[in-house]
N, C-alpha and C. Protein backbone atom coordinates (compact mmCIF):
# COMPACT_ATOMS: atom_id res chain seq x y z
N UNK A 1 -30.94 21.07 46.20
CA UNK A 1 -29.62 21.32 46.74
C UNK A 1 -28.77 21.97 45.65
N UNK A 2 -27.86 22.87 45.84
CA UNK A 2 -26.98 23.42 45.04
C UNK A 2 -25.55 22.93 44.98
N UNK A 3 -25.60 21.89 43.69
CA UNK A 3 -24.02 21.30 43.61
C UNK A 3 -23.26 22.00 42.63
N UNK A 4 -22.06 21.64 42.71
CA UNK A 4 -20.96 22.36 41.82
C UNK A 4 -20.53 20.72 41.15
N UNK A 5 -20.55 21.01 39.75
CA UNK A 5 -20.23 20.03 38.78
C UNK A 5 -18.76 20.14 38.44
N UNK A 6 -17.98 19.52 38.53
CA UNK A 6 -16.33 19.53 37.87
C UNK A 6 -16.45 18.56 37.31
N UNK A 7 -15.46 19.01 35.81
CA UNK A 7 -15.18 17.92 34.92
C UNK A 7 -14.23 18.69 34.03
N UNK A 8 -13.33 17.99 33.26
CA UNK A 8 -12.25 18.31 32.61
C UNK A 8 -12.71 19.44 31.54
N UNK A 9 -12.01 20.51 30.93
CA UNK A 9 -12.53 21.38 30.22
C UNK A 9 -11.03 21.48 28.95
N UNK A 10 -9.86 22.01 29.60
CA UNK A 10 -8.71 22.21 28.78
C UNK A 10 -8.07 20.72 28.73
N UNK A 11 -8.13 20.00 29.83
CA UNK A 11 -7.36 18.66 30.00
C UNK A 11 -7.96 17.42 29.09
N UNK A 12 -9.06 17.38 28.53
CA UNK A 12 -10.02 16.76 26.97
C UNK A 12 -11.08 17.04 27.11
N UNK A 13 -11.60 17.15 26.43
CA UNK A 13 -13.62 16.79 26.18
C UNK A 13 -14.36 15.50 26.10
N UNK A 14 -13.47 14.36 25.80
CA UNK A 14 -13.85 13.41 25.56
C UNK A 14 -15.15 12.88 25.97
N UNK A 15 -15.22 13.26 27.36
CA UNK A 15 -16.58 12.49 28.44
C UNK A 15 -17.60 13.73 28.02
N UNK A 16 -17.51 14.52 27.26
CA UNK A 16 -18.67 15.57 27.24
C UNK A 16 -19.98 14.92 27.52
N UNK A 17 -20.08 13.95 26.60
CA UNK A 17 -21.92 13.03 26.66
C UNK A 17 -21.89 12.63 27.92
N UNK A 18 -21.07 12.09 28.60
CA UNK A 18 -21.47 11.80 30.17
C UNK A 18 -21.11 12.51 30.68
N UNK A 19 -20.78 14.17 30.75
CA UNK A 19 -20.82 14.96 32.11
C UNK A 19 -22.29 15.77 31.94
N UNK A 20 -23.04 15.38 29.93
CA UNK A 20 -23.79 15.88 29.87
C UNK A 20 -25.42 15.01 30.95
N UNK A 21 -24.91 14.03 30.72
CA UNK A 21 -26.03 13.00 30.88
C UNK A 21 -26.32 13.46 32.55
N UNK A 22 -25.15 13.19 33.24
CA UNK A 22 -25.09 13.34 34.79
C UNK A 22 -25.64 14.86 35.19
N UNK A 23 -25.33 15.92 34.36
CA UNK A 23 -25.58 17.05 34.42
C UNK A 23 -27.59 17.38 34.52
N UNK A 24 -27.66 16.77 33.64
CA UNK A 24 -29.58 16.35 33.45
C UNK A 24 -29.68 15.41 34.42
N UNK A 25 -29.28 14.66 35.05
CA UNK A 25 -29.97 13.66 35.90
C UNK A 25 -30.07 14.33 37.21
N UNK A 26 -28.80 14.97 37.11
CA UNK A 26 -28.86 15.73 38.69
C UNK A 26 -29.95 16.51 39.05
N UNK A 27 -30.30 17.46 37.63
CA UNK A 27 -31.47 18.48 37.43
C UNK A 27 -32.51 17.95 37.31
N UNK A 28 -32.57 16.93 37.07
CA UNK A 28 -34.31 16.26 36.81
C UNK A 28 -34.28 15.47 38.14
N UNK A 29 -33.75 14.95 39.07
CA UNK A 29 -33.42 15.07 40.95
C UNK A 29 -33.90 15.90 41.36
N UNK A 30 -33.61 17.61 40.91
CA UNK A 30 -34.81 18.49 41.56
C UNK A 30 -33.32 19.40 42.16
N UNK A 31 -32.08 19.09 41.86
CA UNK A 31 -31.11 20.12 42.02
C UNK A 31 -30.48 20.54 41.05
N UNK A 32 -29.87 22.16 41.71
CA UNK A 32 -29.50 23.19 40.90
C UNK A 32 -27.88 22.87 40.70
N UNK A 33 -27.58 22.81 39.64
CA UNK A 33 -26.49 22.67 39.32
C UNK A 33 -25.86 23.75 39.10
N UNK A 34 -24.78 24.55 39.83
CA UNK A 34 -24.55 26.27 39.39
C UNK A 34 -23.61 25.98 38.09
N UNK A 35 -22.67 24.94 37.88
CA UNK A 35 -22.18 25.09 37.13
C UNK A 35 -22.32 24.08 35.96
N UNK A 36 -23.95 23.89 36.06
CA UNK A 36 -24.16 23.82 34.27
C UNK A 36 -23.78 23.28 33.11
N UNK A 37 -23.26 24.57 32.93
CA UNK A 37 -22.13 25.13 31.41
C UNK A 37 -21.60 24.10 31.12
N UNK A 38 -20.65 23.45 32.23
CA UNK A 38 -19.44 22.97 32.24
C UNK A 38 -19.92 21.58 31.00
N UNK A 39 -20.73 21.02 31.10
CA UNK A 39 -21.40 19.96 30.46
C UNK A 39 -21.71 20.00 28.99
N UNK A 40 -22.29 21.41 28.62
CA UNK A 40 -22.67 21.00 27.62
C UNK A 40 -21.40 21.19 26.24
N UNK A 41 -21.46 21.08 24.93
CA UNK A 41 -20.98 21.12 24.05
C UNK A 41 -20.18 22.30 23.93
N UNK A 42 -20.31 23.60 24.21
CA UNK A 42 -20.11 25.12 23.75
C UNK A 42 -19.20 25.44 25.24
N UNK A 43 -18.45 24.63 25.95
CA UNK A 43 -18.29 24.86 27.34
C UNK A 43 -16.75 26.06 26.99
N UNK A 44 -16.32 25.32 25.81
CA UNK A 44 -14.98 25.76 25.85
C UNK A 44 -15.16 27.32 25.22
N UNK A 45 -16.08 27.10 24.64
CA UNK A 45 -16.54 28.90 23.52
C UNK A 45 -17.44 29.74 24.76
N UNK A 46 -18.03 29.45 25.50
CA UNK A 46 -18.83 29.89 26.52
C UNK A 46 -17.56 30.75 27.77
N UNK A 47 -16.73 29.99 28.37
CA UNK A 47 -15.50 30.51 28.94
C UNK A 47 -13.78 31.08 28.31
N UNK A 48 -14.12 30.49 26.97
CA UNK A 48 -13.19 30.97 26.38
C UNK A 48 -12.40 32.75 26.43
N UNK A 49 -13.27 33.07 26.17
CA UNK A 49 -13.33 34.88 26.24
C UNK A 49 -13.16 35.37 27.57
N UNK A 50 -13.47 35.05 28.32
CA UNK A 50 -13.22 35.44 30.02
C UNK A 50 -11.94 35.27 30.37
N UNK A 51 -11.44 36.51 30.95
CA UNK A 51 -10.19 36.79 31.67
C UNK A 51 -9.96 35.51 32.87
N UNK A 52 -8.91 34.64 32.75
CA UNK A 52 -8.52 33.67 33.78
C UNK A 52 -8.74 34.04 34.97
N UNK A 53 -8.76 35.45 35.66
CA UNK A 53 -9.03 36.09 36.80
C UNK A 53 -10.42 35.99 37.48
N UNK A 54 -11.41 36.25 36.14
CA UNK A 54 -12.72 35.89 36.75
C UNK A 54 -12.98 34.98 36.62
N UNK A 55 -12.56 33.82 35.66
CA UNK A 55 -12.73 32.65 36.04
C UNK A 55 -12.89 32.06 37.24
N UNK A 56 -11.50 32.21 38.16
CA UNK A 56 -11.53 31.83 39.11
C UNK A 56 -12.29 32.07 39.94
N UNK A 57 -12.36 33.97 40.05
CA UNK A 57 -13.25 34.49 40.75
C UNK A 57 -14.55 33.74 41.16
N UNK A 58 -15.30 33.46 39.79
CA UNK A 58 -16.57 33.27 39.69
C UNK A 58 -16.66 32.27 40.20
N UNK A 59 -15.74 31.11 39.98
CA UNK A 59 -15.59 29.47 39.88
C UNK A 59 -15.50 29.20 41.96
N UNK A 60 -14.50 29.80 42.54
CA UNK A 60 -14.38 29.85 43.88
C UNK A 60 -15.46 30.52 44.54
N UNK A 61 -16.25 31.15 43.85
CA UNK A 61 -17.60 31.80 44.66
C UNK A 61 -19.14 30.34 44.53
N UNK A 62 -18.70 30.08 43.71
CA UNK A 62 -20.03 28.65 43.28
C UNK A 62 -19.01 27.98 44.07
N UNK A 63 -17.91 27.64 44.13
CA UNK A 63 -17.59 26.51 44.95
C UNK A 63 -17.65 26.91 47.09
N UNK A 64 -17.38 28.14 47.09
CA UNK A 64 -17.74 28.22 48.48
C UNK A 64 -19.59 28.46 49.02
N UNK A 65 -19.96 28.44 47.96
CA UNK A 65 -21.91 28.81 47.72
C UNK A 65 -22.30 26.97 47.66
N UNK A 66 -21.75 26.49 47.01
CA UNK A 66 -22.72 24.87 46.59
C UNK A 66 -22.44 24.04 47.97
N UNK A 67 -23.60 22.80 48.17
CA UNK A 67 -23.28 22.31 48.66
C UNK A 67 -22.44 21.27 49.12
N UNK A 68 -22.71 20.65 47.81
CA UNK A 68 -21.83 19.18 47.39
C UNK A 68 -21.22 19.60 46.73
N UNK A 69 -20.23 18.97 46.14
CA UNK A 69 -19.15 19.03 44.23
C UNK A 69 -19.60 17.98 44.30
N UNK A 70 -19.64 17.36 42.95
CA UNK A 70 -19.59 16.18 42.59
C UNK A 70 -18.59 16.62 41.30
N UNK A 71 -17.48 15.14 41.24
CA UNK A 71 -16.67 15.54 39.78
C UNK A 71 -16.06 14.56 39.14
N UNK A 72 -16.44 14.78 37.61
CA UNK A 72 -15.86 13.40 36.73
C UNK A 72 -14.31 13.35 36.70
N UNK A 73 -13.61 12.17 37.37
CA UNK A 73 -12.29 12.82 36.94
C UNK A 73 -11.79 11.88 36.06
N UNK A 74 -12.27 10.95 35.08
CA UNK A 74 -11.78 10.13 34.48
C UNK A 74 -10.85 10.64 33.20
N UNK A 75 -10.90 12.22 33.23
CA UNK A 75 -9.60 12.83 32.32
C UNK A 75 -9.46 13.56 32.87
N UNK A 76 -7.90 13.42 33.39
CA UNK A 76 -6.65 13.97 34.46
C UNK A 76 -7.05 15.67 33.96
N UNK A 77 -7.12 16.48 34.84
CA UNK A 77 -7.62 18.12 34.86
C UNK A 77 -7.07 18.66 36.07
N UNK A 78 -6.00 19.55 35.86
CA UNK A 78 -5.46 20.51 37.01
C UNK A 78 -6.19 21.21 37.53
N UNK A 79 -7.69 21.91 36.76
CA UNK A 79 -8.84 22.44 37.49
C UNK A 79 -9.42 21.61 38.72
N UNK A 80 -10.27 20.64 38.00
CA UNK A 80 -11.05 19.38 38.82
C UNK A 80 -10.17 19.12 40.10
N UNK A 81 -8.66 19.01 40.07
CA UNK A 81 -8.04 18.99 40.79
C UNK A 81 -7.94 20.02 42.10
N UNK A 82 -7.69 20.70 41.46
CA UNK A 82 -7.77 22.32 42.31
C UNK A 82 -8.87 22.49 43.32
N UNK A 83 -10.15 22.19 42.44
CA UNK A 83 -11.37 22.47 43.05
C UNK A 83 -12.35 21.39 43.91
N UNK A 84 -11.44 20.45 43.70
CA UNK A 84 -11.55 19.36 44.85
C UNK A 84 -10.53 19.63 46.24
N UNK A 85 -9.51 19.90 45.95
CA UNK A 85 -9.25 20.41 46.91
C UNK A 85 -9.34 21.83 47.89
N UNK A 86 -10.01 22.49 46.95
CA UNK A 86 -10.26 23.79 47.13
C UNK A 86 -12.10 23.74 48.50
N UNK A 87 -12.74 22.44 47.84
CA UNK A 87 -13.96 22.37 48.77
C UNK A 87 -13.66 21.47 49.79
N UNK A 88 -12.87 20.55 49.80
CA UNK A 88 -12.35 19.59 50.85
C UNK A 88 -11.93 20.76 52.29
N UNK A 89 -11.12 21.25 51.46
CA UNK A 89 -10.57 22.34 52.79
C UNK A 89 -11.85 23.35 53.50
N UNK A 90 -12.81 23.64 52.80
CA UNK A 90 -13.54 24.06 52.94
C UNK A 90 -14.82 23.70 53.49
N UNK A 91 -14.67 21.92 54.12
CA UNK A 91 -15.41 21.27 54.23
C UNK A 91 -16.47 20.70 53.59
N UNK A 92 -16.62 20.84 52.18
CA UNK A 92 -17.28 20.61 51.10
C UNK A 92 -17.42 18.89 51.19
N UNK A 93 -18.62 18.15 50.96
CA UNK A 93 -18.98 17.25 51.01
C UNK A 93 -18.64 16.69 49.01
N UNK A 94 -17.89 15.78 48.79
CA UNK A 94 -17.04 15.83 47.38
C UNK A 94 -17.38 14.24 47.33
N UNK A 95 -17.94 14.06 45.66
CA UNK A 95 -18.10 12.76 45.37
C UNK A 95 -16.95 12.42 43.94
N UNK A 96 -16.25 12.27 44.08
CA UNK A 96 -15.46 11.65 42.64
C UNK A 96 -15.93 10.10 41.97
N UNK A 97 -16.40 10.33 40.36
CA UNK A 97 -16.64 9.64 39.63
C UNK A 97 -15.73 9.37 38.67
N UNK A 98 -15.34 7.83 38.14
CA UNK A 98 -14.51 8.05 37.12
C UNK A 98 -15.02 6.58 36.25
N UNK A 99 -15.20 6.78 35.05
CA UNK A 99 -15.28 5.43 34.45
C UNK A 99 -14.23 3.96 34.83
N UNK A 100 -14.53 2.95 34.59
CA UNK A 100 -13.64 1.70 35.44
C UNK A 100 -12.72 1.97 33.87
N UNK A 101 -11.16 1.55 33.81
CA UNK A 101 -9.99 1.52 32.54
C UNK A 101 -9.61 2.47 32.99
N UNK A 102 -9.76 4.16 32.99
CA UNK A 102 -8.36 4.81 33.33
C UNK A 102 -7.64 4.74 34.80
N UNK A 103 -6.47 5.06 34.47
CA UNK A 103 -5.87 5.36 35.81
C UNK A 103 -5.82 6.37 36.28
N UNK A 104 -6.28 6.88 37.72
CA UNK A 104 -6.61 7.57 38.50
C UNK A 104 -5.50 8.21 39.18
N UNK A 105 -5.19 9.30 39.73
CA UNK A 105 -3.68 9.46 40.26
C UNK A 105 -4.31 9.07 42.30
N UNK A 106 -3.61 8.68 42.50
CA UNK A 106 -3.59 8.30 43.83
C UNK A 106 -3.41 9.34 44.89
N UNK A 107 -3.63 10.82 44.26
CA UNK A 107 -3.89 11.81 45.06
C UNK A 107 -5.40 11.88 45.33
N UNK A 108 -6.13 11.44 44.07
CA UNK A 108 -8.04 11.25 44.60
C UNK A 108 -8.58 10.00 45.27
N UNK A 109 -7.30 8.88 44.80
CA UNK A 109 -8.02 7.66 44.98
C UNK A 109 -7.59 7.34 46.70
N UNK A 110 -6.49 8.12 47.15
CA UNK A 110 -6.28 8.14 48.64
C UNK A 110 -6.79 8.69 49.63
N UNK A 111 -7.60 9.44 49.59
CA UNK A 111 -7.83 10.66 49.91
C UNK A 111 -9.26 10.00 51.43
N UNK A 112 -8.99 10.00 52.75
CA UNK A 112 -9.72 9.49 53.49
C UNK A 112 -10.44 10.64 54.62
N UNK A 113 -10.58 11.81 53.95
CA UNK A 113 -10.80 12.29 55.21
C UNK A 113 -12.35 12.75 54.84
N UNK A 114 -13.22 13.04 55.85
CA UNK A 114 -14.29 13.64 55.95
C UNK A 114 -15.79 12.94 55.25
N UNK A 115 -16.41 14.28 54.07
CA UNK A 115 -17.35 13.77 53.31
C UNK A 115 -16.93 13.72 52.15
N UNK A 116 -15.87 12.70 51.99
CA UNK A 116 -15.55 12.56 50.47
C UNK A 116 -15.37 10.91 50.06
N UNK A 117 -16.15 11.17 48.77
CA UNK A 117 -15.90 9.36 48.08
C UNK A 117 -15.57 9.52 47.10
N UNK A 118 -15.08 8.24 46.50
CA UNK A 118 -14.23 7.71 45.46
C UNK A 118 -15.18 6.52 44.92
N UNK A 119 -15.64 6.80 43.55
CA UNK A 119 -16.50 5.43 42.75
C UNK A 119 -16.03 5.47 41.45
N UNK A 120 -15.88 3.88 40.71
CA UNK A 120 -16.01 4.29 39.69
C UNK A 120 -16.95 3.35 39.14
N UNK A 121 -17.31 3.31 37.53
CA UNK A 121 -18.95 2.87 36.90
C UNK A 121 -18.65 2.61 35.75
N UNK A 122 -19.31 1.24 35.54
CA UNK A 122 -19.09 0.88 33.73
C UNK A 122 -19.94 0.97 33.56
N UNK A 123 -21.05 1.81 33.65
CA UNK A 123 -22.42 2.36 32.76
C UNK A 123 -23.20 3.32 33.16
N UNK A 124 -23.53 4.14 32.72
CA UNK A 124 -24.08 5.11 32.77
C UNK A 124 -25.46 5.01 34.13
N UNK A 125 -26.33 4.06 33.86
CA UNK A 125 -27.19 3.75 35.49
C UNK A 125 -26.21 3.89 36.54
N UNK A 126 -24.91 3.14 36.74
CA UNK A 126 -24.22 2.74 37.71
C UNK A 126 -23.68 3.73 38.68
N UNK A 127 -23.22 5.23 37.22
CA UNK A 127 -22.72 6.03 37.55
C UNK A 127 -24.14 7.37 38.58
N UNK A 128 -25.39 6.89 38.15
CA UNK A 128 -26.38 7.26 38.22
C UNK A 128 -26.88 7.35 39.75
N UNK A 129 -26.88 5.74 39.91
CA UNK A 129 -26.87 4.91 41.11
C UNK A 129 -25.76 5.57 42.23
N UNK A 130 -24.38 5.77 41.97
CA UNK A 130 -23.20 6.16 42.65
C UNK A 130 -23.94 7.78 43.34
N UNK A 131 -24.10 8.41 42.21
CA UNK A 131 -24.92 10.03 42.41
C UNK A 131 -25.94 9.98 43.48
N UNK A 132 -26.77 8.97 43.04
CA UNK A 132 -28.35 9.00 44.14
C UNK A 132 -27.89 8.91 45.52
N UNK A 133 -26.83 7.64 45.91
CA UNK A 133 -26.15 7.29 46.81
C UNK A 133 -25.89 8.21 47.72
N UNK A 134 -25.01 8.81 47.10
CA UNK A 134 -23.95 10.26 48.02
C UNK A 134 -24.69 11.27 48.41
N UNK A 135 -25.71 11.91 47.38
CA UNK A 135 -26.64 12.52 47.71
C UNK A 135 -27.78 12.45 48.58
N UNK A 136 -28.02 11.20 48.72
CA UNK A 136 -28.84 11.03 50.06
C UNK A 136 -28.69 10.95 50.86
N UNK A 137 -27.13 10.89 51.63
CA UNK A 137 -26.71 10.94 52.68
C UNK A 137 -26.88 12.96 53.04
N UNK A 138 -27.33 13.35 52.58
CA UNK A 138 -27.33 14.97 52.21
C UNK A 138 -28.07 16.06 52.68
């Protein structure tokens, strides 16, 4: 299956090791992750140089192409944001993950319509487990 990965990029890096981890688990599942990049270490030097225009460009073409999003939002991101709502409208089947301690804005954690969930995970299996979940309904 072809998912679109969101996770914070300008808004911190902090979770890099776990958008990396989830990023490989998804792929060793046997799906294509179009957006990758976003995970590994070099995410910010990799898009850095690109005109904000194709950003989007590129970014709204993988998001109307994938099937699922799945997206870490446990650091607040006006992107992640965007592009959750950007596939919701679009009928995009959307899983939001967030570690258990931060606070969540109650624009994701409300959110009741369609194919979309809300989990969060104090360990890395859990968050694992949450993934397998959503995806098999798929």
């Amino acid at each position: 299956m072809d998912l679109y990965f969101s996770c914070s990029l300008t808004g911190g890096r902090q979770d890099q090791p776990v958008y990396a981890a989830m990023v490989a688990h998804l792929q060793a599942l046997g799906h294509r992750v179009l957006t990758e990049h976003l995970a590994s270490e070099a995410a910010m030097t990799a898009d850095g140089g690109m005109a904000p225009e194709t950003v989007f460009a590129r970014d709204t073409a993988w998001l109307r192409a994938c099937e699922v999003v799945i997206a870490e939002v446990s650091t607040p991101s006006h992107g992640v944001g965007f592009e959750i709502a950007y596939a919701l409208e679009r009928g995009k089947p959307v899983l939001c993950l967030a570690r258990e301690g931060p606070r969540i804005s109650k624009m994701l954690t409300g959110i009741r319509q369609g194919e979309y969930g809300f989990r969060t995970y104090g360990s890395q299996e859990e968050a694992f487990a949450h993934l397998e979940a959503f995806l098999a309904r798929y």
